[in-house]
C-alpha atoms as a PDB file:
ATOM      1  CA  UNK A   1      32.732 -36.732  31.847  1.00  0.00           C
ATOM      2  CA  UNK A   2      30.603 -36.729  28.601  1.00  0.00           C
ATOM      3  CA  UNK A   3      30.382 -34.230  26.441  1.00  0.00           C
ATOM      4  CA  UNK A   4      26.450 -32.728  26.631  1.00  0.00           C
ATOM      5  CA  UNK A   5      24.896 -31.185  23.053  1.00  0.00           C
ATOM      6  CA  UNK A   6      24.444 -27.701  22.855  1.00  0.00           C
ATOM      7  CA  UNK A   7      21.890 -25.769  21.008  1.00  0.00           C
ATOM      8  CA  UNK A   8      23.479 -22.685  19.580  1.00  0.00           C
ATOM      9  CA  UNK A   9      20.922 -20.113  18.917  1.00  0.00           C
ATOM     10  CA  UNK A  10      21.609 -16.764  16.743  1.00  0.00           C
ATOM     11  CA  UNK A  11      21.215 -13.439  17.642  1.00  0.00           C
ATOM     12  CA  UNK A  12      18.128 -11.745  15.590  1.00  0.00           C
ATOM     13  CA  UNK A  13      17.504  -8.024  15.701  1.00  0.00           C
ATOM     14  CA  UNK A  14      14.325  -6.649  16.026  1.00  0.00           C
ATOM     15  CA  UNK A  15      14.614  -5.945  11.771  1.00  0.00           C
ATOM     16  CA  UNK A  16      15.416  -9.646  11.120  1.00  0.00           C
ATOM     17  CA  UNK A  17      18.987  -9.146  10.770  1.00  0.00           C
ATOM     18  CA  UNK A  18      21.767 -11.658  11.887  1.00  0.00           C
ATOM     19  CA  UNK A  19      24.581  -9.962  12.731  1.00  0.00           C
ATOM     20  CA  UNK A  20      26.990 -12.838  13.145  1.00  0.00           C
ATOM     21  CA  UNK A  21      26.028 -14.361   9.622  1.00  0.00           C
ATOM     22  CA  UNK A  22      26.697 -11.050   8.335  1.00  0.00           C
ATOM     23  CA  UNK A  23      29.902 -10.865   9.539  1.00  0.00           C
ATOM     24  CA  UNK A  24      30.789 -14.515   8.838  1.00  0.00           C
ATOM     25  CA  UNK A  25      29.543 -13.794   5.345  1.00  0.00           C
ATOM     26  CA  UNK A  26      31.783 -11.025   4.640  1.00  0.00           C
ATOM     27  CA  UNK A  27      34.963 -12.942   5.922  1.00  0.00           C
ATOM     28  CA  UNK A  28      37.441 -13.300   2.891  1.00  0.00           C
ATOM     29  CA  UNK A  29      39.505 -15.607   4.688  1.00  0.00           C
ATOM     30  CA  UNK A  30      38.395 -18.514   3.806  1.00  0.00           C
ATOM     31  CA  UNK A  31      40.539 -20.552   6.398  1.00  0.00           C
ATOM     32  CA  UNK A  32      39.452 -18.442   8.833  1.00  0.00           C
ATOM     33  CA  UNK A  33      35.940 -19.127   8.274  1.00  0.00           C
ATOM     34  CA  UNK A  34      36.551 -23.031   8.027  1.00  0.00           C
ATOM     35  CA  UNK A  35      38.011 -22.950  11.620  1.00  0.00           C
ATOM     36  CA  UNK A  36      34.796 -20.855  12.691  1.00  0.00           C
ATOM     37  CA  UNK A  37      32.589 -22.893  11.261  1.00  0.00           C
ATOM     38  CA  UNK A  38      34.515 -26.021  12.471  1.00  0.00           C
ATOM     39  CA  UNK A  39      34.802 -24.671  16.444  1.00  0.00           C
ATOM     40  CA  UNK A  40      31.582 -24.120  16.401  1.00  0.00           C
ATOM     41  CA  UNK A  41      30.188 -27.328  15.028  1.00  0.00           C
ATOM     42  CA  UNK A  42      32.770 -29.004  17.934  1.00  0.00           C
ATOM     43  CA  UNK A  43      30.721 -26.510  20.656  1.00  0.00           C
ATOM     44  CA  UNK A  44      27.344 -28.370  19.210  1.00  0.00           C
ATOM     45  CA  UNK A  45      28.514 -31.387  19.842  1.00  0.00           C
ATOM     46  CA  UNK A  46      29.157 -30.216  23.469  1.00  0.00           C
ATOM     47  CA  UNK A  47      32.864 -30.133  22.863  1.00  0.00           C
ATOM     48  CA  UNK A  48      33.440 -26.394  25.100  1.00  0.00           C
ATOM     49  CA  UNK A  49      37.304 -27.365  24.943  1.00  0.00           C
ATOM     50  CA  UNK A  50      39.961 -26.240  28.062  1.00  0.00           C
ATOM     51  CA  UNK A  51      38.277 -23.801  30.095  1.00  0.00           C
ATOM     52  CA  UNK A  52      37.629 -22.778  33.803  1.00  0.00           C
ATOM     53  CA  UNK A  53      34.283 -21.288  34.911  1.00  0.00           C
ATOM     54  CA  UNK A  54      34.677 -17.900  36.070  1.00  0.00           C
ATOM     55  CA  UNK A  55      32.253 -18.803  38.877  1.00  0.00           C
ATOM     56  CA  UNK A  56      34.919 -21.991  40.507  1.00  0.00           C
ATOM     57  CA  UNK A  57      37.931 -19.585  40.929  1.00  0.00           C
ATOM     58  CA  UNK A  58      38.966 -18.434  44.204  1.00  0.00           C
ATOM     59  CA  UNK A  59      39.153 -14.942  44.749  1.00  0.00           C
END
């Protein structure tokens, strides 16, 4: 199956704030920040990586 593009959309508060580039911003880890930044480059592409939708398991 293809990968599909994603459009990843920040979260803006009602004052104009982004929280998540805030805290990205005031990461110090700068590998930690690479492999954010990386991840979520991979989830535009439409890359979502292993996972199982919560709504296909059996209960």
């Amino acid at each position: 199956m293809a990968a599909q593009p994603r459009e990843i959309r920040r979260y803006v508060t009602s004052d104009g704030k982004v929280p998540f580039a805030q805290w990205l911003d005031s990461l110090r880890d700068i590998k930690a920040k690479t492999k954010i930044a990386q991840r979520l480059n991979r989830v535009n592409l439409g890359n979502l990586g292993d996972y199982k939708s919560a709504l296909s398991r059996s209960l």
